[in-house]
Structure formats: C-alpha cells, structure tokens
N, C-alpha and C. Protein backbone atom coordinates (compact mmCIF):
# COMPACT_ATOMS: atom_id res chain seq x y z
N UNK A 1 -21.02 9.67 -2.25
CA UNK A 1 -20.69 9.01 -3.49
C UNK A 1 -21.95 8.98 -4.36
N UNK A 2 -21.64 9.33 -5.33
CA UNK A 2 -22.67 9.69 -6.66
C UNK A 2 -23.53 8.01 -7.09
N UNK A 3 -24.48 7.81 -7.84
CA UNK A 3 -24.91 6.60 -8.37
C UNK A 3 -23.91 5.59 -8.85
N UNK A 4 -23.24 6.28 -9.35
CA UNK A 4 -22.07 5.81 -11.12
C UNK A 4 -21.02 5.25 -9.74
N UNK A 5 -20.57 5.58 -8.87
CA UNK A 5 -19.63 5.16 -8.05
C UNK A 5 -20.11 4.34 -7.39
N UNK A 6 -21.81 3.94 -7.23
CA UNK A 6 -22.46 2.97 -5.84
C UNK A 6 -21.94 1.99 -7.18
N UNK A 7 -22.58 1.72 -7.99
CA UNK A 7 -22.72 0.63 -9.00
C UNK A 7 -21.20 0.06 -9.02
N UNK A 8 -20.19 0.74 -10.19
CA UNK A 8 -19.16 0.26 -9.57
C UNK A 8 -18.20 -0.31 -8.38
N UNK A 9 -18.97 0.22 -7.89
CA UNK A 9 -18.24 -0.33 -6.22
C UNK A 9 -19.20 -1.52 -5.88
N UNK A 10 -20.43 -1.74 -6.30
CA UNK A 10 -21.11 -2.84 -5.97
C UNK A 10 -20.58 -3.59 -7.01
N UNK A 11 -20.08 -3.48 -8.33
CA UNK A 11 -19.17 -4.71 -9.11
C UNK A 11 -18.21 -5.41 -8.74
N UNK A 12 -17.79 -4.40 -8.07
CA UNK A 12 -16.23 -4.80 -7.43
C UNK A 12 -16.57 -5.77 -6.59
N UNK A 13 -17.27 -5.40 -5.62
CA UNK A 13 -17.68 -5.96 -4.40
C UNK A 13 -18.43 -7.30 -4.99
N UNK A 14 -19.38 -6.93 -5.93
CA UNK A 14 -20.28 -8.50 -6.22
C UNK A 14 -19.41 -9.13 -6.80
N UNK A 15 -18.32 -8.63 -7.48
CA UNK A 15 -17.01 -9.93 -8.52
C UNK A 15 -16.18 -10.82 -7.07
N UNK A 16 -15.84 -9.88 -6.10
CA UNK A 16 -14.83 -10.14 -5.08
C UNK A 16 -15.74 -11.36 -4.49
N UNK A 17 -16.85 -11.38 -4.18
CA UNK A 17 -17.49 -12.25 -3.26
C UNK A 17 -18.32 -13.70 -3.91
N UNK A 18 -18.20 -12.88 -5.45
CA UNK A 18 -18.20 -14.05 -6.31
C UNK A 18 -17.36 -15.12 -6.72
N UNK A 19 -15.92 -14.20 -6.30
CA UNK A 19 -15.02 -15.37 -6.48
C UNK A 19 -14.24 -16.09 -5.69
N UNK A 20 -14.84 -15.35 -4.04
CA UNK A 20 -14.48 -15.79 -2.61
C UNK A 20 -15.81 -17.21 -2.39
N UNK A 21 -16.44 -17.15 -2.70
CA UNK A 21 -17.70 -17.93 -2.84
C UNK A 21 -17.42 -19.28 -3.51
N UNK A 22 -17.47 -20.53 -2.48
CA UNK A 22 -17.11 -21.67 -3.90
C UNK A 22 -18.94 -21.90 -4.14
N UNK A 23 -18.34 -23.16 -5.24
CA UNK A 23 -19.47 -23.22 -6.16
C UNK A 23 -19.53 -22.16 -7.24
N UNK A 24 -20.44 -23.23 -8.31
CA UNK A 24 -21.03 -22.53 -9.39
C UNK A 24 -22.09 -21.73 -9.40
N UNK A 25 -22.16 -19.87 -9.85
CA UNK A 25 -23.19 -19.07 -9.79
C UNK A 25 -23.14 -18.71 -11.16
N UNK A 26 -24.50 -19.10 -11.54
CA UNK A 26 -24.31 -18.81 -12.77
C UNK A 26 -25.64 -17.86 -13.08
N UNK A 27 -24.94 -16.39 -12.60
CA UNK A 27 -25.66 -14.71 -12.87
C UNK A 27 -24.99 -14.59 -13.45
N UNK A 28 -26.00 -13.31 -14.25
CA UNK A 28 -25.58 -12.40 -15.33
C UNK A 28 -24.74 -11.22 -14.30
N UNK A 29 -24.39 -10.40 -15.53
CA UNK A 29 -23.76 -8.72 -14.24
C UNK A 29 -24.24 -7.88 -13.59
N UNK A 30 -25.80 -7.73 -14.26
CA UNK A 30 -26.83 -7.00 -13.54
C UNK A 30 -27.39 -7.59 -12.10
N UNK A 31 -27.16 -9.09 -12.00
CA UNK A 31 -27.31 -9.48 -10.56
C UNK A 31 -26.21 -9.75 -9.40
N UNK A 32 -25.27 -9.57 -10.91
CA UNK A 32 -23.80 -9.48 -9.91
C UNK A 32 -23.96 -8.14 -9.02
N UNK A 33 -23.97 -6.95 -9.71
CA UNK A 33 -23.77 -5.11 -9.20
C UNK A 33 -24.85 -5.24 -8.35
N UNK A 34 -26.08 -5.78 -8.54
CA UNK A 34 -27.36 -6.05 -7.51
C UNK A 34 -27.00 -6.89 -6.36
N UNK A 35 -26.48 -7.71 -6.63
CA UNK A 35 -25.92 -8.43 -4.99
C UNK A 35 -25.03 -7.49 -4.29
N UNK A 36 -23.93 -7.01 -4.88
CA UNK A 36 -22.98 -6.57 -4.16
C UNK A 36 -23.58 -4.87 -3.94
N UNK A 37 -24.01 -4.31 -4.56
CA UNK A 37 -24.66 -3.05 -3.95
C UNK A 37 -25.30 -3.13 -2.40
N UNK A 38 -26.42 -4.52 -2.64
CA UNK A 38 -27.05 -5.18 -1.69
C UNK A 38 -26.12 -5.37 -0.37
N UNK A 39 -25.12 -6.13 -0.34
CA UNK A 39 -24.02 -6.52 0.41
C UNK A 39 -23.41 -4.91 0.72
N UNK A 40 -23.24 -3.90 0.11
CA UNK A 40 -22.44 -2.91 0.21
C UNK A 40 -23.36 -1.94 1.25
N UNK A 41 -24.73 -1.76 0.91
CA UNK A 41 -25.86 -1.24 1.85
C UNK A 41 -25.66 -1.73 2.99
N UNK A 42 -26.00 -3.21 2.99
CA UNK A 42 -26.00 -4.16 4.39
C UNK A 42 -25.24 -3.98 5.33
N UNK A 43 -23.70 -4.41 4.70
CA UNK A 43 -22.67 -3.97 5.80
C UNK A 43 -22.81 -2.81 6.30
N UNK A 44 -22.59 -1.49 5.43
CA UNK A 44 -21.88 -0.13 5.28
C UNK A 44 -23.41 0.60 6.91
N UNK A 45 -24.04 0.38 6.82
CA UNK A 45 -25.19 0.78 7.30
C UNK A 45 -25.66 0.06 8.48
N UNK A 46 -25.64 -1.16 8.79
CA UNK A 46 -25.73 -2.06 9.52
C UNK A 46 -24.03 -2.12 10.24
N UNK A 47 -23.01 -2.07 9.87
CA UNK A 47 -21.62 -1.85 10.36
C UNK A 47 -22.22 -0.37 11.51
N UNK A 48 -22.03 0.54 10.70
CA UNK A 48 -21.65 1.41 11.27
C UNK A 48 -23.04 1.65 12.29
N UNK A 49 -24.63 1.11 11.82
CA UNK A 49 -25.51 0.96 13.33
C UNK A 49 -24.78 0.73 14.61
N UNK A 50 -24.54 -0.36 14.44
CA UNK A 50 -23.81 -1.36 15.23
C UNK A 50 -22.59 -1.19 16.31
N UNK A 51 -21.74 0.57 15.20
CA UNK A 51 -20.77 0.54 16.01
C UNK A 51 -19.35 -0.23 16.01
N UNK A 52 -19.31 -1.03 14.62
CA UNK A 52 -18.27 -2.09 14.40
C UNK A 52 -16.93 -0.61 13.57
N UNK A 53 -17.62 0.00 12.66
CA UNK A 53 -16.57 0.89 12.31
C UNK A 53 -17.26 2.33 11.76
N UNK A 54 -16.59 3.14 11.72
CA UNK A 54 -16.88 4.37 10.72
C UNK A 54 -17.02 4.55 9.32
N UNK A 55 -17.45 5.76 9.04
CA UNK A 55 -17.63 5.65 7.89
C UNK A 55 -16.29 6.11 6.62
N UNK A 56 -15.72 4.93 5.68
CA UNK A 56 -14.57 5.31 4.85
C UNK A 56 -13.41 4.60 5.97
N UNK A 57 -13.83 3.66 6.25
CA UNK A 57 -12.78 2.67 7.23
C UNK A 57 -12.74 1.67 6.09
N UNK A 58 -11.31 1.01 6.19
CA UNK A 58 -11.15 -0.14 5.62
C UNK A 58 -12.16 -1.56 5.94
N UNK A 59 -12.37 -1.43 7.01
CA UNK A 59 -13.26 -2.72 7.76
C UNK A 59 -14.38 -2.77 6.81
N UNK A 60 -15.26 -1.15 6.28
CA UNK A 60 -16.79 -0.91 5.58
C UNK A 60 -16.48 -1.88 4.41
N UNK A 61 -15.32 -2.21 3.50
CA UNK A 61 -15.16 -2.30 1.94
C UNK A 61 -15.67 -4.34 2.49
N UNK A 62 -14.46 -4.85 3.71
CA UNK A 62 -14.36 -5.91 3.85
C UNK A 62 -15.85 -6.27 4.85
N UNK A 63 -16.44 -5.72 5.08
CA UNK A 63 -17.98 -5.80 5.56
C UNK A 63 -18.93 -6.05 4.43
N UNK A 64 -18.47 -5.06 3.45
CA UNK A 64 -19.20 -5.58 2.18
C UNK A 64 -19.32 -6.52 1.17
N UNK A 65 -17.91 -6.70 1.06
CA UNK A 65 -17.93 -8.12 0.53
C UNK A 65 -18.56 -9.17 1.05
N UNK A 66 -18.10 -9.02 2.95
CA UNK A 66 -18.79 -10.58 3.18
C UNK A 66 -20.33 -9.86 3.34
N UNK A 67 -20.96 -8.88 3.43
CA UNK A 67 -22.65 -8.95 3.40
C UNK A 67 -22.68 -9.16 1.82
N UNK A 68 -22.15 -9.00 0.68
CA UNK A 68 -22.37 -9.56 -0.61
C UNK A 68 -22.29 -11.13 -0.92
N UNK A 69 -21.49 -12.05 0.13
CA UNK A 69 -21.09 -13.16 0.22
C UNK A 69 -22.46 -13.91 0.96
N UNK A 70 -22.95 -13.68 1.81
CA UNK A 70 -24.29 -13.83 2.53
C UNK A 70 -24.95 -14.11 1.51
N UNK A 71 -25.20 -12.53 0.82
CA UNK A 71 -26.26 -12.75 -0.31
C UNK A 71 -26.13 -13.41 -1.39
N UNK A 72 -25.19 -14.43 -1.51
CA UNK A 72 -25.22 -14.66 -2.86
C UNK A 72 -25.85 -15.99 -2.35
N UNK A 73 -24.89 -16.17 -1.30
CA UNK A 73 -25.63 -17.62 -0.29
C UNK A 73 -27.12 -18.20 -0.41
N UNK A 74 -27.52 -16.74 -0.08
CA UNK A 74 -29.40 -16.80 0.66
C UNK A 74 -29.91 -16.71 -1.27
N UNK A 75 -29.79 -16.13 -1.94
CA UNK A 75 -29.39 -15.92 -3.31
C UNK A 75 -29.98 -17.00 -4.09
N UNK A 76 -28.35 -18.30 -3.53
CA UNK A 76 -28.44 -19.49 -4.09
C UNK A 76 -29.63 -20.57 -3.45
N UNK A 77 -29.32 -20.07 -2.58
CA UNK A 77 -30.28 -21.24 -1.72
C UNK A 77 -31.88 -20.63 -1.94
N UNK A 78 -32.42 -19.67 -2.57
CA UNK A 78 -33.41 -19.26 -2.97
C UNK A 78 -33.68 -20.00 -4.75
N UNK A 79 -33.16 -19.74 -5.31
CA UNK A 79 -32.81 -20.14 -6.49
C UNK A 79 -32.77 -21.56 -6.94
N UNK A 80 -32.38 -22.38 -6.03
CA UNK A 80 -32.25 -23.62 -6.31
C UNK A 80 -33.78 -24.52 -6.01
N UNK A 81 -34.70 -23.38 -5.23
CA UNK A 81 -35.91 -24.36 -4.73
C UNK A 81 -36.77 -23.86 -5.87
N UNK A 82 -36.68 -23.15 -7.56
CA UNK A 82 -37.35 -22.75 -8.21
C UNK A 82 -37.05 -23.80 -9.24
C-alpha cells in the first residue's frame, strides 16, 4: 500500500478509535492520521510478530484500531501533565 492509502487508512482508524474512546480529545486531524497510522504500524507489525494473524486479515484493521485506542490513551495521559 502506497503513502496516500497509509494516511487514509490511519484516518479511518484514528476517527474509529476516537470515537470508541470516551472522553474529550481535543486534536486537530494531523494528530488524528498520526495516532492512528501509529496504532496501524503497532498492531499490523507487532500482530503479525507475534503470530496473532496474517497479513490482510480482518483481525490486522481491528488490531489497529485498538493499538490507535492505546495511543490516544498514553496520548492523553501525556498531555494532561503539560
């Protein structure tokens, strides 16, 4: 998958986990596509280390969300001690 497809797919992924996520986050979109890219690496790479699934499995998309969900976590809880 080309650049133009990581980004989008990290929107998707950073909107999905943004709105699985309670609480108020209040990022712009550029840290939205940056979390969830982040989350999309994490899982997709760390999944398939691991042995949990292959690559272009349904499990990789829902791995990513929740490693985008993590990060928004560690994210917030970074953010709030500034």
């Amino acid at each position: 998958m080309g650049i133009i497809g990581t980004i989008i797919i990290g929107l998707i992924v950073g909107l999905i986990a943004r709105f699985l996520k309670p609480g108020n986050d209040s990022m712009g979109w550029i840290m939205t596509i940056l979390l969830g890219i982040g989350g999309s690496l994490l899982a997709t790479y760390g999944g398939q280390a691991l042995g949990l699934y292959e690559a272009g499995e349904g499990a990789g998309f829902i791995g990513a969300v929740v490693g985008a969900i993590i990060l928004l976590v560690i994210y917030g809880m970074v953010s709030r001690k500034h």
